[in-house]
C-alpha atoms as a PDB file:
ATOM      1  CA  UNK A   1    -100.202 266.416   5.826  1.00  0.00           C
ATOM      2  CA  UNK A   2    -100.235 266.774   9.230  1.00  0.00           C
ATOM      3  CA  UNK A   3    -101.631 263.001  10.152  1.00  0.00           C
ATOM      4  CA  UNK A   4     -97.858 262.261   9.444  1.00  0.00           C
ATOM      5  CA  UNK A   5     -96.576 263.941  12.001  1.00  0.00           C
ATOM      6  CA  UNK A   6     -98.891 263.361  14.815  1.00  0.00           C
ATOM      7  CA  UNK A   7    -101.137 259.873  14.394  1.00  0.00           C
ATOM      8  CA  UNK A   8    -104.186 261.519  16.294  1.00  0.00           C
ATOM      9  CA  UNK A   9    -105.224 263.672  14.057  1.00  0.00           C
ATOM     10  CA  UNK A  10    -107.910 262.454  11.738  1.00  0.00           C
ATOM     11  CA  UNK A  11    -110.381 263.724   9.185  1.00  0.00           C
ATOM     12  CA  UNK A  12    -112.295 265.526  11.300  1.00  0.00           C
ATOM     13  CA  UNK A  13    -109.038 267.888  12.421  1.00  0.00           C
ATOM     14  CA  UNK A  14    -108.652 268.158   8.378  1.00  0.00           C
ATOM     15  CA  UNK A  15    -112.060 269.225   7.449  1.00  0.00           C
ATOM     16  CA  UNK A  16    -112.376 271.793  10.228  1.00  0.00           C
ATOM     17  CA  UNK A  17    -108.539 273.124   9.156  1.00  0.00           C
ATOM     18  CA  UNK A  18    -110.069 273.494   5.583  1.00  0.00           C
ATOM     19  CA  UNK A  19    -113.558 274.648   6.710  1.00  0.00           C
ATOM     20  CA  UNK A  20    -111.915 277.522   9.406  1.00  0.00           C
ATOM     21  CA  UNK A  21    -109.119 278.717   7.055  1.00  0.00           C
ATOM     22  CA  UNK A  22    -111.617 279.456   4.318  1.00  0.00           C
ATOM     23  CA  UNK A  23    -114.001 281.026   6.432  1.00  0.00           C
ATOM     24  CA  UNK A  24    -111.509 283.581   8.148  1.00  0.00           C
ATOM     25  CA  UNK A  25    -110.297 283.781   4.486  1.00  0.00           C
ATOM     26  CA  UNK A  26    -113.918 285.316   3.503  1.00  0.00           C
ATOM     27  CA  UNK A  27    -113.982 287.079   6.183  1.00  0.00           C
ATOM     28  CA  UNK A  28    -111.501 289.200   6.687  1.00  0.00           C
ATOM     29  CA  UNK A  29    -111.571 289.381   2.484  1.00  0.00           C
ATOM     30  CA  UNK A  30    -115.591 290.116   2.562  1.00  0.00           C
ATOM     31  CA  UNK A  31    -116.896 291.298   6.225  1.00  0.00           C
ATOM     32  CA  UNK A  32    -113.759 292.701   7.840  1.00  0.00           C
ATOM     33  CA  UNK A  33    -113.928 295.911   6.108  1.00  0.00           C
ATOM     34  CA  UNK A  34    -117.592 296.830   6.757  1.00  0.00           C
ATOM     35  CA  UNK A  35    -117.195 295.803  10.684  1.00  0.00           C
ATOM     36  CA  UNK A  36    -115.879 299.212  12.328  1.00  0.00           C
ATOM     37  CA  UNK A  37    -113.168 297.338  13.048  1.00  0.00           C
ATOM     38  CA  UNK A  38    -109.050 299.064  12.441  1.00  0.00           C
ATOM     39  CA  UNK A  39    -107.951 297.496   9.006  1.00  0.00           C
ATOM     40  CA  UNK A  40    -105.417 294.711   9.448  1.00  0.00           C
ATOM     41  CA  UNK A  41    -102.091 294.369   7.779  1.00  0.00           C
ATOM     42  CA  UNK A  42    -101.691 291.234   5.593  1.00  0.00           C
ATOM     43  CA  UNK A  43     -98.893 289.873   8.227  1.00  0.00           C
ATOM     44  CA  UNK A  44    -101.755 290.231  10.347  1.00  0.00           C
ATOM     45  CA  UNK A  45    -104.420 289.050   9.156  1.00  0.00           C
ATOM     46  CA  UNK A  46    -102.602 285.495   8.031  1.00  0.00           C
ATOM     47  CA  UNK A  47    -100.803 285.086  11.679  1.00  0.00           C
ATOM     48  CA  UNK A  48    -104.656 285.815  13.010  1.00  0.00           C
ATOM     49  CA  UNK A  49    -105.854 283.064  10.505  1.00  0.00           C
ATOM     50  CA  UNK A  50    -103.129 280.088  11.238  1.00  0.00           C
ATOM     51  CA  UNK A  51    -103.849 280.610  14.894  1.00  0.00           C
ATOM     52  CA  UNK A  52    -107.817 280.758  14.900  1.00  0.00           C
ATOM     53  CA  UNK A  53    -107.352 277.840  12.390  1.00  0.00           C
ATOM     54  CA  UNK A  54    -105.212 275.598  14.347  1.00  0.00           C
ATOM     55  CA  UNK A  55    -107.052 276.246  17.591  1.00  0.00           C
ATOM     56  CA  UNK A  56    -109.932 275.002  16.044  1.00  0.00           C
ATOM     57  CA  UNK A  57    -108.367 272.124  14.525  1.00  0.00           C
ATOM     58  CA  UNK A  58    -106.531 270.917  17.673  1.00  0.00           C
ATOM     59  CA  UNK A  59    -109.458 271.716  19.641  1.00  0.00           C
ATOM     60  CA  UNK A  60    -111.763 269.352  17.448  1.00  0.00           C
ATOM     61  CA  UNK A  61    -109.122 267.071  17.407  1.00  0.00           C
ATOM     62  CA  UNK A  62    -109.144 266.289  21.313  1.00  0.00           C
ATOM     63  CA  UNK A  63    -112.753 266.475  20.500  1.00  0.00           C
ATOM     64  CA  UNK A  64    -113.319 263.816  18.287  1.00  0.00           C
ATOM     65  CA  UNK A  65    -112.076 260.437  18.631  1.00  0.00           C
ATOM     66  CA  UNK A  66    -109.149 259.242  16.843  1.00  0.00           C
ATOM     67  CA  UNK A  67    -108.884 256.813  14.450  1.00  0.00           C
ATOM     68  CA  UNK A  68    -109.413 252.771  15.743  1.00  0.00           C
ATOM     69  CA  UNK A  69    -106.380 251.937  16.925  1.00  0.00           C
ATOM     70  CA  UNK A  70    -106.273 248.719  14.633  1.00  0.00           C
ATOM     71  CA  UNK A  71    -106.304 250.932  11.415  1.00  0.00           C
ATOM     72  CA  UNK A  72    -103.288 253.130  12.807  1.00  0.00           C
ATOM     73  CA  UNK A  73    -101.030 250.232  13.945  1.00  0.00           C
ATOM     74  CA  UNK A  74    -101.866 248.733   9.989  1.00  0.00           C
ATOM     75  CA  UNK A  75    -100.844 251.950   8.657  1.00  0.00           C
ATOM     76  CA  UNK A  76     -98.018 252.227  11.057  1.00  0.00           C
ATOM     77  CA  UNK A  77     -96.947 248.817  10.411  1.00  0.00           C
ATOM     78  CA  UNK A  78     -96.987 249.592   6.931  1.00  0.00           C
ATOM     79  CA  UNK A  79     -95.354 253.272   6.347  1.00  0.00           C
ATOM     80  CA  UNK A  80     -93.580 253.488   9.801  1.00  0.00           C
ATOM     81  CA  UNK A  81     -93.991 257.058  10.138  1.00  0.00           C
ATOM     82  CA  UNK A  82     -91.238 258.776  12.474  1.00  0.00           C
ATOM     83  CA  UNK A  83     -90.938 261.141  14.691  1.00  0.00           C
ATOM     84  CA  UNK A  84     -92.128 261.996  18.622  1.00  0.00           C
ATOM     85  CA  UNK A  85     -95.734 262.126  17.058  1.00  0.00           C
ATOM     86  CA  UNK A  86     -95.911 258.743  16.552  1.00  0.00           C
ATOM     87  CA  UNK A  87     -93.851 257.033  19.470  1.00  0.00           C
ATOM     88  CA  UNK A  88     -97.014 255.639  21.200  1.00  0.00           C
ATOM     89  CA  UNK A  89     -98.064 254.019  18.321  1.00  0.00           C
ATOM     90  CA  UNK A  90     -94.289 252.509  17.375  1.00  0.00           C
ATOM     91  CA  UNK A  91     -93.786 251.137  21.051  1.00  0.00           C
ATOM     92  CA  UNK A  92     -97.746 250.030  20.885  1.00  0.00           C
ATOM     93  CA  UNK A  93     -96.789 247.944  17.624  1.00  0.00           C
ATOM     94  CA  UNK A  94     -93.812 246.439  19.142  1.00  0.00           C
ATOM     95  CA  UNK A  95     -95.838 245.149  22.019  1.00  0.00           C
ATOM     96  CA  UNK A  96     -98.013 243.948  19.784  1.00  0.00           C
ATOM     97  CA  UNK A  97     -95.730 241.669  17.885  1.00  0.00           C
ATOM     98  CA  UNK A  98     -94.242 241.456  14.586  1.00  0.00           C
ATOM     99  CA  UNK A  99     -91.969 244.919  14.878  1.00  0.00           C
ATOM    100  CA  UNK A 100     -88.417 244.274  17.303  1.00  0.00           C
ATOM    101  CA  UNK A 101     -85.375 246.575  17.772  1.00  0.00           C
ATOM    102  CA  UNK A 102     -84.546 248.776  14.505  1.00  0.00           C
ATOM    103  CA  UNK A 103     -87.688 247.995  13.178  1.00  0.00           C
ATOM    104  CA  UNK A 104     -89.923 249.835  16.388  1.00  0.00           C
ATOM    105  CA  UNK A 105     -89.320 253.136  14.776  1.00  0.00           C
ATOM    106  CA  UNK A 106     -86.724 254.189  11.905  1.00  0.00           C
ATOM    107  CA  UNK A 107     -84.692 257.261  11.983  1.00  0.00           C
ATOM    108  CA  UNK A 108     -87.108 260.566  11.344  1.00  0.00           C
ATOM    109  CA  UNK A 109     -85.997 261.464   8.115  1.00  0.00           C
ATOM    110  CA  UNK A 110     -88.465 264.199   7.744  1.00  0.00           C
ATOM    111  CA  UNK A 111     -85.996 267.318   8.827  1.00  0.00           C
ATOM    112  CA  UNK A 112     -83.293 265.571   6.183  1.00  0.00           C
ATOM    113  CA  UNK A 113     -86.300 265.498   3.808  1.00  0.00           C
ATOM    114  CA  UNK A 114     -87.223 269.159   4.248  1.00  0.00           C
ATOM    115  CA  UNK A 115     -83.533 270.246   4.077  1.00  0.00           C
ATOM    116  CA  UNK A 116     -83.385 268.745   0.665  1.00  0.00           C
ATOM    117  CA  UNK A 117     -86.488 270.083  -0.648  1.00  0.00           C
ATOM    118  CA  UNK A 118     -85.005 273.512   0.096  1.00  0.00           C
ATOM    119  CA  UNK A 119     -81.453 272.366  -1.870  1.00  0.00           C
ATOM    120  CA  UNK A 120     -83.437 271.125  -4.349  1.00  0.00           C
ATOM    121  CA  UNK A 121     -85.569 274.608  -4.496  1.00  0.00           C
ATOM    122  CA  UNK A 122     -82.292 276.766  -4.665  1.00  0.00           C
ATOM    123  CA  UNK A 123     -80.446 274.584  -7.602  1.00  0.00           C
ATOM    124  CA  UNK A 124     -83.711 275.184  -9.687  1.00  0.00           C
ATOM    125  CA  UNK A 125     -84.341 278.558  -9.241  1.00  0.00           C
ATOM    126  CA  UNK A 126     -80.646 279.671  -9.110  1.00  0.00           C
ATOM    127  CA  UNK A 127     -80.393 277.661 -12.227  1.00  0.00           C
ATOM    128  CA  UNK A 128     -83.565 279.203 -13.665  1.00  0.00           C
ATOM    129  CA  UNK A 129     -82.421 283.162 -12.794  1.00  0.00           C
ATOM    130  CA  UNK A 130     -78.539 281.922 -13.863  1.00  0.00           C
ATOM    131  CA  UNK A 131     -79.812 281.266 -17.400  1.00  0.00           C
ATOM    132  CA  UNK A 132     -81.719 284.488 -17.325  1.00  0.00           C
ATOM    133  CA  UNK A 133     -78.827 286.860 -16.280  1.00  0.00           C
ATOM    134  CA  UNK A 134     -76.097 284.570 -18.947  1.00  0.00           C
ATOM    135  CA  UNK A 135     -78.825 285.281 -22.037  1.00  0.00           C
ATOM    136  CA  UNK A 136     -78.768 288.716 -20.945  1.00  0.00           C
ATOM    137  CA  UNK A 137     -74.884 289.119 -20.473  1.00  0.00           C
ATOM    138  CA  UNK A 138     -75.649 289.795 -16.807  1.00  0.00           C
ATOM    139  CA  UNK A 139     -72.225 288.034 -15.934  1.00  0.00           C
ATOM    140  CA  UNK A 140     -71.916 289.111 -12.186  1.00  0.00           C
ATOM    141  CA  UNK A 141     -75.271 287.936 -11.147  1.00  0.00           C
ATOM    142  CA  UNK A 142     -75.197 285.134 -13.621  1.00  0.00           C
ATOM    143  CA  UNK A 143     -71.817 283.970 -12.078  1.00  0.00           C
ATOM    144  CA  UNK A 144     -73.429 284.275  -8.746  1.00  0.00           C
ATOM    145  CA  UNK A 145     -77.087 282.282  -9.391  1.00  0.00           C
ATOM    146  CA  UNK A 146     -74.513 279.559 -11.509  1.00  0.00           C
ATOM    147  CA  UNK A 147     -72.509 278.709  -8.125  1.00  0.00           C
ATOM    148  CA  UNK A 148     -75.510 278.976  -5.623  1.00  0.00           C
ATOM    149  CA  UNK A 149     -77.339 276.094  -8.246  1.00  0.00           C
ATOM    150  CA  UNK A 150     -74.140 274.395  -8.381  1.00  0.00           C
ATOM    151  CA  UNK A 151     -73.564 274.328  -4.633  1.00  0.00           C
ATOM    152  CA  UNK A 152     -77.442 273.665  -3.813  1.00  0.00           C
ATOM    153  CA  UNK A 153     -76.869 270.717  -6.399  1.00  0.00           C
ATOM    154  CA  UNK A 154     -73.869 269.220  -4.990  1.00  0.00           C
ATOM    155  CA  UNK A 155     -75.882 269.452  -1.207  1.00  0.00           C
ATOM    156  CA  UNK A 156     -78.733 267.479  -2.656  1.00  0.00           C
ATOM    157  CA  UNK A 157     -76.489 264.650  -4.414  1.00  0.00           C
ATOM    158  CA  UNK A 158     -75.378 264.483  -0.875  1.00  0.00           C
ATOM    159  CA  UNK A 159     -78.849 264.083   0.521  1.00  0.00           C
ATOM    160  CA  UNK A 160     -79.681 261.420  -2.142  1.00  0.00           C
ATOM    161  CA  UNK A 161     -75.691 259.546  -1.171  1.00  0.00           C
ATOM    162  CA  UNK A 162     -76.620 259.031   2.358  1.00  0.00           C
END
């Protein structure tokens, strides 16, 4: 998922964040216990994982090289993916011909995108737990899970108007 974001990460970067996070995974699930070592909370052993993880994924990433720079102005060319990740490769493309004003690089919709995932998260569940509490003549919380799925609904038709 990341590639979107950032256009040099490649497989490499992927493999090692798969490889890493399932190692520290067994570890501290395995190994940790029988080290010595003071037990770790859960909050503590998954901020120690997503930092040993990325680490090792960034650092393999400046490591490796990236992908050829023909295949990532195709796929740029192609998808146009947004953000300050991939500003070298938008004004690369528009030296390169064929991409000129609004067409160098599109609005990042990807904040707008995540905002509506989340309105679209709350309308289902509240929806979900409002059906719950009405079968179970729960009327107060019922009232109040029907009105947070209505109002998470009418902030994704929104999203979806613009």
């Amino acid at each position: 998922i990341l590639r979107w974001f950032w256009w040099r990460i490649n497989a490499y970067s992927e493999i090692t964040a798969m490889v890493v996070s399932f190692l520290i995974a067994l570890y501290f699930n395995f190994v940790h216990s029988h080290t010595g070592l003071p037990e770790l909370s859960n909050a503590a052993q998954l901020v120690s994982g997503v930092l040993i993880t990325t680490a090792a994924w960034v650092l393999v990433t400046f490591l490796t090289r990236p992908v050829d720079t023909t295949t990532l102005l195709n796929f740029y060319r192609l998808v146009r993916p947004g953000g300050p990740g991939w500003q070298k490769l938008a004004e690369l493309a528009a030296k390169d011909g064929g991409l000129s004003g609004e067409n160098i690089q599109r609005d990042w919709d990807v904040p707008s995108g995540i905002l509506a995932m989340i309105a679209g998260c709350l309308a289902v569940y509240g929806m979900l737990f409002a059906v719950g509490y009405w079968i179970y003549g729960n009327t107060g919380p019922a009232t109040i899970m029907t009105l947070i799925a209505l109002g998470a609904g009418a902030w994704l038709v929104r999203f979806f108007r613009k």
